[in-house]
PDB file of N, CA and C in Angstrom:
ATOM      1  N   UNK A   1     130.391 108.868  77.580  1.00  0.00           N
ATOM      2  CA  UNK A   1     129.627 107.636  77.530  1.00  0.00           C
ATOM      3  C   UNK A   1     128.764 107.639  76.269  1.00  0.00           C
ATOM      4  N   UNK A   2     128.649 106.474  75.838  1.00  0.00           N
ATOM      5  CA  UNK A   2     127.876 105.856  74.414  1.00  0.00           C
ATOM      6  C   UNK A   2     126.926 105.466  74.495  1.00  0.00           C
ATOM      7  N   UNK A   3     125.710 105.932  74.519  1.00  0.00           N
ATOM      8  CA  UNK A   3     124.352 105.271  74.406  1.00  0.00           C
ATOM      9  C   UNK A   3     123.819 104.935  73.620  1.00  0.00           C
ATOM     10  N   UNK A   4     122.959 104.063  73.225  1.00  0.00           N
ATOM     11  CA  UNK A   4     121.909 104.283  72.027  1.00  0.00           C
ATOM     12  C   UNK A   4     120.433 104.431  72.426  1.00  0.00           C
ATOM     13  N   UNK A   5     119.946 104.498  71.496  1.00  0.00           N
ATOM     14  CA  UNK A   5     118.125 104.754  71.924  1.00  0.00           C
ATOM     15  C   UNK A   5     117.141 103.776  72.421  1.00  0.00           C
ATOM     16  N   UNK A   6     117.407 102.728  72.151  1.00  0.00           N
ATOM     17  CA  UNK A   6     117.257 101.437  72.891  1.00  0.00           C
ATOM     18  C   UNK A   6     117.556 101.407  74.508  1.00  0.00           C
ATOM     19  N   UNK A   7     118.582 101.721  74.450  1.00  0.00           N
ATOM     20  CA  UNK A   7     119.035 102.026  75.598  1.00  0.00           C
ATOM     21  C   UNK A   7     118.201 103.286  76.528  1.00  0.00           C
ATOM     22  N   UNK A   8     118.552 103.936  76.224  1.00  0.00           N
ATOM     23  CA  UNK A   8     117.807 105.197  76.457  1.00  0.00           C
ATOM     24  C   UNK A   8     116.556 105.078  77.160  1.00  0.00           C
ATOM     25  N   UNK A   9     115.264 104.402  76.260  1.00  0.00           N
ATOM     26  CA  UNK A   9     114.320 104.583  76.086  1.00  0.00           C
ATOM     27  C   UNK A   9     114.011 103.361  77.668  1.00  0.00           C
ATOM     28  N   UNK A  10     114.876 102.744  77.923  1.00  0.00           N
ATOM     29  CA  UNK A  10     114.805 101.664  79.190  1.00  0.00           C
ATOM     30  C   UNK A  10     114.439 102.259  80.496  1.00  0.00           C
ATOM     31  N   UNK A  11     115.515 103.873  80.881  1.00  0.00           N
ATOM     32  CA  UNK A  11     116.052 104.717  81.765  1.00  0.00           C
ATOM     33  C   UNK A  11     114.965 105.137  82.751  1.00  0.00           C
ATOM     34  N   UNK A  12     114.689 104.737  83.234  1.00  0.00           N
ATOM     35  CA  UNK A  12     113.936 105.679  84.324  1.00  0.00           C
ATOM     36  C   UNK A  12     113.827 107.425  84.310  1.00  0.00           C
ATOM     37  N   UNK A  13     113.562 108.205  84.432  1.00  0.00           N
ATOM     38  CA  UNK A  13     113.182 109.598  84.239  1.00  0.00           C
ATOM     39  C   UNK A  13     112.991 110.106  85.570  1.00  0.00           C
ATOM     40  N   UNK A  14     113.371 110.618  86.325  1.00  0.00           N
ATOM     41  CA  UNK A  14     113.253 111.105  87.732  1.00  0.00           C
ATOM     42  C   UNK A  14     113.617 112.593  87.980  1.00  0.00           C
ATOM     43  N   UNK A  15     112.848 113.740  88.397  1.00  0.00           N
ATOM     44  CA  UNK A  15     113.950 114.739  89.171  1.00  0.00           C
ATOM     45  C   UNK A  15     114.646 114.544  89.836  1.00  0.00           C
ATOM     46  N   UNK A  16     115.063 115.928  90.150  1.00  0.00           N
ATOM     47  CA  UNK A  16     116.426 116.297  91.513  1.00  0.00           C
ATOM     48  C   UNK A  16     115.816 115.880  92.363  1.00  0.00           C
ATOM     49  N   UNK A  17     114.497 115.920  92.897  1.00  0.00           N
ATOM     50  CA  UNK A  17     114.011 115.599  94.355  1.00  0.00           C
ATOM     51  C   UNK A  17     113.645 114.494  94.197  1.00  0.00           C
ATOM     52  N   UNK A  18     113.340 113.208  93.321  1.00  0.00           N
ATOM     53  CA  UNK A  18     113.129 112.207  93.252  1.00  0.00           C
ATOM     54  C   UNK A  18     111.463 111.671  92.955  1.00  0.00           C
ATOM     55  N   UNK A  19     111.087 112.618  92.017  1.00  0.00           N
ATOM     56  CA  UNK A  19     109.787 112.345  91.545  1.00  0.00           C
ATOM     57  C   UNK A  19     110.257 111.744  90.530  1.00  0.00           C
ATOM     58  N   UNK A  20     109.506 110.556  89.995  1.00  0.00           N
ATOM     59  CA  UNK A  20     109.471 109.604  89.342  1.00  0.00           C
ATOM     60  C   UNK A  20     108.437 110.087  87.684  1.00  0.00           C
ATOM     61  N   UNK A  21     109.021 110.675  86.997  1.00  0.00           N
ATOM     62  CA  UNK A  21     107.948 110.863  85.688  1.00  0.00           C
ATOM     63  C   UNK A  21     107.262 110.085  84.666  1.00  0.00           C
ATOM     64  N   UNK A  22     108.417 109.054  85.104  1.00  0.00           N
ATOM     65  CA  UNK A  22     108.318 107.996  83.491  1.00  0.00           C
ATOM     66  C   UNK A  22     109.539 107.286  82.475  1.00  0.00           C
ATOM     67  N   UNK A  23     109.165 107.257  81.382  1.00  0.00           N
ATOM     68  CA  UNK A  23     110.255 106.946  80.471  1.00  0.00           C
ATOM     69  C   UNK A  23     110.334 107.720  79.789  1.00  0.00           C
ATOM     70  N   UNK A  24     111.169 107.596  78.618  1.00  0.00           N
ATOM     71  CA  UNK A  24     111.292 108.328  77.417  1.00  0.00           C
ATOM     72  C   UNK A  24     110.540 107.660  76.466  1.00  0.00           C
ATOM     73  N   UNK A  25     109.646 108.088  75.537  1.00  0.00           N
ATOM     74  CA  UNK A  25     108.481 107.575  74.478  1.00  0.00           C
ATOM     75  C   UNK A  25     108.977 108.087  73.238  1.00  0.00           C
ATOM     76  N   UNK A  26     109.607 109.159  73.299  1.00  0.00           N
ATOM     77  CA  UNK A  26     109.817 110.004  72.035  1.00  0.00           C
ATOM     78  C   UNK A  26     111.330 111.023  71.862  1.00  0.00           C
ATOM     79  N   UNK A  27     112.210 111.156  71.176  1.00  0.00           N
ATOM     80  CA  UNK A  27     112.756 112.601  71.211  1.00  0.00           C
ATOM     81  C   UNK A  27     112.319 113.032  69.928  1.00  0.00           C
ATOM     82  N   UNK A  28     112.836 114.725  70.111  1.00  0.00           N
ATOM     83  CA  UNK A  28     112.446 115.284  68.966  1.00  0.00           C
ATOM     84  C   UNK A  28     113.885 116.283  68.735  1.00  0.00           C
ATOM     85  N   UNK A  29     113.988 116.321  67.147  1.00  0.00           N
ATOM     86  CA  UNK A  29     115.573 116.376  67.169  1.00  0.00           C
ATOM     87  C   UNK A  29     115.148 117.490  66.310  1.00  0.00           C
ATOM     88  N   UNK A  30     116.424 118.503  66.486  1.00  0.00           N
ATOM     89  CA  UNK A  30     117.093 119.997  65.134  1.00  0.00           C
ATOM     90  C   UNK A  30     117.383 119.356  64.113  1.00  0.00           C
ATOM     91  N   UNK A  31     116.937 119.070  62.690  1.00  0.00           N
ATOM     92  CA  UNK A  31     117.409 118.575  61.909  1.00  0.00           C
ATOM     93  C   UNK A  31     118.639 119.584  61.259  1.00  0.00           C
ATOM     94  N   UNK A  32     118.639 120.620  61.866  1.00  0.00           N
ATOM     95  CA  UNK A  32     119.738 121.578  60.936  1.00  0.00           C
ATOM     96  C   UNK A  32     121.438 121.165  61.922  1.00  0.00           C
ATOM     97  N   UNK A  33     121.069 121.008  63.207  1.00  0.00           N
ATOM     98  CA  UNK A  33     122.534 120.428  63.987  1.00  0.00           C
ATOM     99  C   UNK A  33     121.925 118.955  64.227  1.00  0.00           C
ATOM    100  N   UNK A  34     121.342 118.605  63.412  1.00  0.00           N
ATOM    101  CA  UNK A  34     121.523 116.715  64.216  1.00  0.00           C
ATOM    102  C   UNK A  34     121.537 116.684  65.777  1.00  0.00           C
ATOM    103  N   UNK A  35     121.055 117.589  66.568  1.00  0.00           N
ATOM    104  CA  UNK A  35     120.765 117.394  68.051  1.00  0.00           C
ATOM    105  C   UNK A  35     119.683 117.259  68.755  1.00  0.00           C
ATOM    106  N   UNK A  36     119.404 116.376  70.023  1.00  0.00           N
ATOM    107  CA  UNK A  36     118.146 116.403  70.408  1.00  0.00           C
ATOM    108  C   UNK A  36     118.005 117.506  70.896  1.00  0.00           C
ATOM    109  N   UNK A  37     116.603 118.278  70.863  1.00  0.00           N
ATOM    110  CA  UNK A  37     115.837 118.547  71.303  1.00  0.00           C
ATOM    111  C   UNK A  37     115.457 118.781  72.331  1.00  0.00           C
ATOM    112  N   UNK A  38     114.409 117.849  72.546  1.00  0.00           N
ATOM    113  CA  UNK A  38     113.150 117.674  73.590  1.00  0.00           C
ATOM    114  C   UNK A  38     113.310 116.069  73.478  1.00  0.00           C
ATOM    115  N   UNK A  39     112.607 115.481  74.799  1.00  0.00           N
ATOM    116  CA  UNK A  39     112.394 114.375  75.276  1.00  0.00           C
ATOM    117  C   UNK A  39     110.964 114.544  75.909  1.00  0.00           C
ATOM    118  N   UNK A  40     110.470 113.156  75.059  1.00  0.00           N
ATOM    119  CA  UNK A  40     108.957 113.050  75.462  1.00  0.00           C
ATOM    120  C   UNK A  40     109.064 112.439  76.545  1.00  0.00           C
ATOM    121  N   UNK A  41     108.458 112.447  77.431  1.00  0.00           N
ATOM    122  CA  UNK A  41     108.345 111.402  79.042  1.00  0.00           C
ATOM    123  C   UNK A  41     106.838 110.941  79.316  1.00  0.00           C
ATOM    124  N   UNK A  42     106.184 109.528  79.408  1.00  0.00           N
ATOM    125  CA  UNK A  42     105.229 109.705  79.850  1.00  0.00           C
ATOM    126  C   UNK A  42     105.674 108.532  80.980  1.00  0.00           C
ATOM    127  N   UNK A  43     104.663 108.445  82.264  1.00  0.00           N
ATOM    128  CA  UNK A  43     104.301 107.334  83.014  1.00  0.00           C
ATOM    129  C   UNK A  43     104.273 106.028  82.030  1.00  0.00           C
ATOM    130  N   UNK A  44     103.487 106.205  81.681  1.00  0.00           N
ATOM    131  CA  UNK A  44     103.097 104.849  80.687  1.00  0.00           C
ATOM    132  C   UNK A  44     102.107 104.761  79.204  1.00  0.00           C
ATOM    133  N   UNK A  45     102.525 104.150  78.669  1.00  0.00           N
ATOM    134  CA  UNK A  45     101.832 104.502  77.372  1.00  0.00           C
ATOM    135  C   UNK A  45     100.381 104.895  77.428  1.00  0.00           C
ATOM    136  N   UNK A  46     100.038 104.689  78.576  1.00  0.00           N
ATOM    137  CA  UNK A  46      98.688 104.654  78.800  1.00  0.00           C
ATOM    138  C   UNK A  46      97.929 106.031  79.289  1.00  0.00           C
ATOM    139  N   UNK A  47      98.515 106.370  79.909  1.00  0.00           N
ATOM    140  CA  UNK A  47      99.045 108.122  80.933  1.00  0.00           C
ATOM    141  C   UNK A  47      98.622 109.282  79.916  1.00  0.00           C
ATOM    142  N   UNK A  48      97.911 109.952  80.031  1.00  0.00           N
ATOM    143  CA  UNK A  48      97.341 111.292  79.394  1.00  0.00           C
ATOM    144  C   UNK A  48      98.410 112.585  79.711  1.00  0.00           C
ATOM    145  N   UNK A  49      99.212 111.864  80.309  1.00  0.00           N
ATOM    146  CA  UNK A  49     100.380 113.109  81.231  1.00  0.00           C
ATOM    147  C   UNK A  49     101.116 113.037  80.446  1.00  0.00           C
ATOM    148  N   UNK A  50     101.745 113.787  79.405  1.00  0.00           N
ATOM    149  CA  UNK A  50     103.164 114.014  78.342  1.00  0.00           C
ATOM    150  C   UNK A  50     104.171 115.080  79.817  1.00  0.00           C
ATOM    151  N   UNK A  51     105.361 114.704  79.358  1.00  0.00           N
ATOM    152  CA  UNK A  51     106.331 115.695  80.104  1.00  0.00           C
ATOM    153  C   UNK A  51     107.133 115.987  78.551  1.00  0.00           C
ATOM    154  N   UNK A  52     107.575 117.081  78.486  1.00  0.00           N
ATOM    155  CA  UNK A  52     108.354 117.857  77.826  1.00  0.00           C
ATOM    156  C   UNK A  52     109.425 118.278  78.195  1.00  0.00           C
ATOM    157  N   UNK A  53     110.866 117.715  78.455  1.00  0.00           N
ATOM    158  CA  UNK A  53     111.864 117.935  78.733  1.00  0.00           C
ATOM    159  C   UNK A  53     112.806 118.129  77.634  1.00  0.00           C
ATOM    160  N   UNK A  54     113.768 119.592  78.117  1.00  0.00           N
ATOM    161  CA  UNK A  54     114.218 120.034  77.205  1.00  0.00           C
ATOM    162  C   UNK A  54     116.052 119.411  77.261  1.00  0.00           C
ATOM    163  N   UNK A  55     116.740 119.486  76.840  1.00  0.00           N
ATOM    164  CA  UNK A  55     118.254 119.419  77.281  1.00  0.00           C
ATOM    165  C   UNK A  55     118.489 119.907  77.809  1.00  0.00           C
ATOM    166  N   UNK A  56     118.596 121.046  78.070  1.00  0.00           N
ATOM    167  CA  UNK A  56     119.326 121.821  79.246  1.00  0.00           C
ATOM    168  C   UNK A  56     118.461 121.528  80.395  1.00  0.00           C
ATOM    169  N   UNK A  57     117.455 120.669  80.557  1.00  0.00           N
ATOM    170  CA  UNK A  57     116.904 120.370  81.959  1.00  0.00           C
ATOM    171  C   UNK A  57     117.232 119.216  82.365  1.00  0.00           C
ATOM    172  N   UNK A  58     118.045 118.299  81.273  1.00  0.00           N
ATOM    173  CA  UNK A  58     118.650 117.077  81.911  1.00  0.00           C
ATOM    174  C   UNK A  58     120.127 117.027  83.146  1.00  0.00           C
ATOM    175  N   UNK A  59     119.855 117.195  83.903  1.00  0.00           N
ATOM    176  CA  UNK A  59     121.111 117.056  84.885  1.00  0.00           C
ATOM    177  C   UNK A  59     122.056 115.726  84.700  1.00  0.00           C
ATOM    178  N   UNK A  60     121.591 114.388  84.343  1.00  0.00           N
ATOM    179  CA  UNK A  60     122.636 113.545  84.062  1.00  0.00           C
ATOM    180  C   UNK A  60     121.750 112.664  84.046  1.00  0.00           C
ATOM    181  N   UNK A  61     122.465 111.306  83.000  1.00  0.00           N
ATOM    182  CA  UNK A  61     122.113 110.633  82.504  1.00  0.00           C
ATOM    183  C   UNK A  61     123.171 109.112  83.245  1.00  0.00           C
ATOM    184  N   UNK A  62     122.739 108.049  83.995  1.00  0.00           N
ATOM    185  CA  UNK A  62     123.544 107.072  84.151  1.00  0.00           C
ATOM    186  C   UNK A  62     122.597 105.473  83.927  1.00  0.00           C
ATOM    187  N   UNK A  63     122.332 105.386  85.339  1.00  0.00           N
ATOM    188  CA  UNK A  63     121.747 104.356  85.886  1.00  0.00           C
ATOM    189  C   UNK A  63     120.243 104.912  85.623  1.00  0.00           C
ATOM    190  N   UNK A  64     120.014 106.082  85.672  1.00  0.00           N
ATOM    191  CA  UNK A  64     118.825 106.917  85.091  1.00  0.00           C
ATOM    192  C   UNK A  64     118.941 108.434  84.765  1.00  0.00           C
ATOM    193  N   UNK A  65     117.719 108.935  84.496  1.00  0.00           N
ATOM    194  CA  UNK A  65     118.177 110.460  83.609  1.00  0.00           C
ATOM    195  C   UNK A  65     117.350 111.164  84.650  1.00  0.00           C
ATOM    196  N   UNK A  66     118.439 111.955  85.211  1.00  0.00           N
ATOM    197  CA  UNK A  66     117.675 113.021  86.195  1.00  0.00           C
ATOM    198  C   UNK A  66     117.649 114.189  85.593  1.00  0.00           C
ATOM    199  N   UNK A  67     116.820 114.486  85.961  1.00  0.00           N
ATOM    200  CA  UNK A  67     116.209 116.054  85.617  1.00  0.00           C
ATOM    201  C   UNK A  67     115.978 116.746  86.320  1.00  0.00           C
ATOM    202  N   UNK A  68     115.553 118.471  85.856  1.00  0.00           N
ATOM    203  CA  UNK A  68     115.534 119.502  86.747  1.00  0.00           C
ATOM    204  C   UNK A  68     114.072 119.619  87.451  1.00  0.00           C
ATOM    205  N   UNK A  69     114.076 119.884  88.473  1.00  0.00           N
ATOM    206  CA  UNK A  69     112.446 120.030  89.500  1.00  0.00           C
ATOM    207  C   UNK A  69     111.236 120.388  88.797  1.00  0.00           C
ATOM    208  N   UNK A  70     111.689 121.624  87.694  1.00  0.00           N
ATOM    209  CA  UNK A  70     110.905 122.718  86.959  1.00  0.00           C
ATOM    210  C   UNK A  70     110.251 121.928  85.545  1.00  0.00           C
ATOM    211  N   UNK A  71     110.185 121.095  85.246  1.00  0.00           N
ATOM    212  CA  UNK A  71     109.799 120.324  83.788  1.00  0.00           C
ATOM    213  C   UNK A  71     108.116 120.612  83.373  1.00  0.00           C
ATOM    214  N   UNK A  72     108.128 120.806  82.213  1.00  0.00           N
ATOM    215  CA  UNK A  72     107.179 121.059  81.341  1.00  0.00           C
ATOM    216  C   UNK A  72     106.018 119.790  81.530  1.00  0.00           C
ATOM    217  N   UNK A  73     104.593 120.119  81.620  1.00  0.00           N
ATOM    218  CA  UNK A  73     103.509 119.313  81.104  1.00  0.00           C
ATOM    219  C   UNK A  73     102.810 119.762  80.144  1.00  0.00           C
ATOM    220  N   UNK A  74     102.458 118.703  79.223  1.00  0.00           N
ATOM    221  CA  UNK A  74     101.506 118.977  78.498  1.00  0.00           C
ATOM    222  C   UNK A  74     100.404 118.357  78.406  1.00  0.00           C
ATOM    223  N   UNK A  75      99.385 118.693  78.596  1.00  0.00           N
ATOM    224  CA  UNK A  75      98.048 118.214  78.058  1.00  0.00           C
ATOM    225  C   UNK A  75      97.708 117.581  77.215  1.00  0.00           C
ATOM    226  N   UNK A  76      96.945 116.338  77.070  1.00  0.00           N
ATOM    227  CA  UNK A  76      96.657 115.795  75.983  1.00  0.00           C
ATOM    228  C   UNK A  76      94.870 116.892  75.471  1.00  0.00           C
ATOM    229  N   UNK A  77      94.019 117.604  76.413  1.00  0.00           N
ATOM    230  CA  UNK A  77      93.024 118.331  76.693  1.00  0.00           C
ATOM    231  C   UNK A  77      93.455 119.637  75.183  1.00  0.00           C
ATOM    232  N   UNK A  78      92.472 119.066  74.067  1.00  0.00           N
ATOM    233  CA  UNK A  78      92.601 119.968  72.703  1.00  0.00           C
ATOM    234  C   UNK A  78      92.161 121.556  73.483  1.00  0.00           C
ATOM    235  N   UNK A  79      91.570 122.119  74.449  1.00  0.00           N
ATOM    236  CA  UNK A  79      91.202 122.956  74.825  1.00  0.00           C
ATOM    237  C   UNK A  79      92.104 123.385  75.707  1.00  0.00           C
ATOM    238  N   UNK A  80      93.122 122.790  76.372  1.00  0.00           N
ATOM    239  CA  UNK A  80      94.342 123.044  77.693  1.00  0.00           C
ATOM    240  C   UNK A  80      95.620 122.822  76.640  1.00  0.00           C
ATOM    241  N   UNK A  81      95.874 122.893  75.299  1.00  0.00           N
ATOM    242  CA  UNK A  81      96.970 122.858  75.171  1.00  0.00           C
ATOM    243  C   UNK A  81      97.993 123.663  75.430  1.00  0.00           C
ATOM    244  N   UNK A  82      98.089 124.419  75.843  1.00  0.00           N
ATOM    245  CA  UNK A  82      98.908 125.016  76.045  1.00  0.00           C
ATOM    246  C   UNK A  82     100.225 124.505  77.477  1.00  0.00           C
ATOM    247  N   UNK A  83     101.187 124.642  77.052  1.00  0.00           N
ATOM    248  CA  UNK A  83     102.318 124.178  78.190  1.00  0.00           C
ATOM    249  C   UNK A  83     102.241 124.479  79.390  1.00  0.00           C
ATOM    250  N   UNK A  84     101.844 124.048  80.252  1.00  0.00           N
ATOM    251  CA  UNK A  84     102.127 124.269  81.698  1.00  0.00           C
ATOM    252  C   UNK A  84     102.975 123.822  83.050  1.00  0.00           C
ATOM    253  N   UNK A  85     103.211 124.713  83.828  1.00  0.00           N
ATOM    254  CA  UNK A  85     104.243 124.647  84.883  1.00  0.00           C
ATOM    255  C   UNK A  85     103.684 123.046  85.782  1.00  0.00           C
ATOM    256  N   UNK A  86     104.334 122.220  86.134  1.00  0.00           N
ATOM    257  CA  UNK A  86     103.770 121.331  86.945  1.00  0.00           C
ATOM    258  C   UNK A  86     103.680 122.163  88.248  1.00  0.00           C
ATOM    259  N   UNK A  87     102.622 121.511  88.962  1.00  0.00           N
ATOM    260  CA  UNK A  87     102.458 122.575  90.552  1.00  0.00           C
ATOM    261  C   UNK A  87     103.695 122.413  91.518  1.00  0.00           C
ATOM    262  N   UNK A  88     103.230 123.625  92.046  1.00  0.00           N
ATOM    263  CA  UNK A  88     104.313 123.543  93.110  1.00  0.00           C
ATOM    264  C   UNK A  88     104.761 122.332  94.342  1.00  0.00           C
ATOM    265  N   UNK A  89     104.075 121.545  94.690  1.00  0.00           N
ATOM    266  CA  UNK A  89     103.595 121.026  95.382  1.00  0.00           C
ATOM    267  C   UNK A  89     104.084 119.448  95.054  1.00  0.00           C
ATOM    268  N   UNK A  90     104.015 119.331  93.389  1.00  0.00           N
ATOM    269  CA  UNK A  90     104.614 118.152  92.976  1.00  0.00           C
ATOM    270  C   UNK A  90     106.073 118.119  92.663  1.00  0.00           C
ATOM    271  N   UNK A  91     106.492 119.153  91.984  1.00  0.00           N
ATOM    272  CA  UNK A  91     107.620 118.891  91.319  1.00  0.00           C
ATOM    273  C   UNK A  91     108.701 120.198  91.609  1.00  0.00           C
ATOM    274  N   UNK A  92     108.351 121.631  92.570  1.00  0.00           N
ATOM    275  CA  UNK A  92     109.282 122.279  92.697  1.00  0.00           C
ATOM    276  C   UNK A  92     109.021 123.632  92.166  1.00  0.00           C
ATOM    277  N   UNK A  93     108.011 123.220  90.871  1.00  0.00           N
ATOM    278  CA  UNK A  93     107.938 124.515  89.991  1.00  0.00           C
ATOM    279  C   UNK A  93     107.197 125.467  90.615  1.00  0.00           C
ATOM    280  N   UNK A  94     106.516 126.279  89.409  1.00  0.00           N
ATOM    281  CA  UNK A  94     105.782 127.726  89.820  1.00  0.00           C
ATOM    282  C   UNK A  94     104.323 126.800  89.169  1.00  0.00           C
ATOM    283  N   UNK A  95     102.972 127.124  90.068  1.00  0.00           N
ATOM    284  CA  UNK A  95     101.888 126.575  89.824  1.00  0.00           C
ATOM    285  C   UNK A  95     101.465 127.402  88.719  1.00  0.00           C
ATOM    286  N   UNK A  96     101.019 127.040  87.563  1.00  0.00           N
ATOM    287  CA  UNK A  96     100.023 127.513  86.617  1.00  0.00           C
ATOM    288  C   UNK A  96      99.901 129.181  86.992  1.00  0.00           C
ATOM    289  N   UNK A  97      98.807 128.982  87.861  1.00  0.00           N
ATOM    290  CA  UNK A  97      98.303 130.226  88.389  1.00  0.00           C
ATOM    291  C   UNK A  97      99.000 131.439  88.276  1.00  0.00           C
ATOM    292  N   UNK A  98     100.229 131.528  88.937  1.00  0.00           N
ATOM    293  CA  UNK A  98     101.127 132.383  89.135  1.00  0.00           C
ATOM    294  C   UNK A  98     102.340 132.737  87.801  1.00  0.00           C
ATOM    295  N   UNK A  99     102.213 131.598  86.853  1.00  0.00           N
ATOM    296  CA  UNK A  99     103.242 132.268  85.833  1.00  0.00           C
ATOM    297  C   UNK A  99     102.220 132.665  84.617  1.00  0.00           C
ATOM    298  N   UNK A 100     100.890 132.515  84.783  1.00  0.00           N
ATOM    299  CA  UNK A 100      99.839 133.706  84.287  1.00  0.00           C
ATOM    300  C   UNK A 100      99.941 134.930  84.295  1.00  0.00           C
ATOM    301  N   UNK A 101     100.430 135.563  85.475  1.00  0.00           N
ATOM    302  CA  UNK A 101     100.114 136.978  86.179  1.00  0.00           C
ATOM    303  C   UNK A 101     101.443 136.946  86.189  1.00  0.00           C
ATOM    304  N   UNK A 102     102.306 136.925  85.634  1.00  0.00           N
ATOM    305  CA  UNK A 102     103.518 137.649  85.076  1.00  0.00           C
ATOM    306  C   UNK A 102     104.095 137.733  83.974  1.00  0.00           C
TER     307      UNK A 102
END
């Protein structure tokens, strides 16, 4: 299937379990293979919540782009930048807390 970014950028964003993240706002591409990347996701332009989804966490792309349970947040917080696990509780992953202490 043939998409374009227009297109794309329409898609709904959902996990496997059916949490709802957002859209796509951004990709960010390898300029050395011409491939995406990462996919920016927010709720809404408005949303302080960035998601960071990588390719290999996209499970499929149709009617919308599902993704894997485990997806990246980032902080807009200059002091919290650093990447973190979404909690367990929302999305499937490992809470913050716990991928500290390993």
């Amino acid at each position: 299937m043939i998409i374009n970014l227009h297109q794309l950028k329409k898609l709904p964003v959902v996990t496997k379990s059916g949490v709802k993240l957002g859209k796509i706002r951004e990709i960010n591409f390898l300029a050395e293979t011409q491939t995406v990347y990462q996919y920016i996701v927010r709720p809404s332009f408005l949303s302080g919540r960035t998601f960071l989804i990588k390719t290999n966490q996209v499970l499929e792309i149709g009617n919308k782009i599902v993704v894997d349970d485990a997806v990246i947040a980032e902080t807009n917080n200059e002091s919290d930048k650093a990447n973190k696990f979404i909690e367990n509780q929302i999305l499937g992953g490992v809470p913050t807390s716990e991928t500290n202490q390993q």
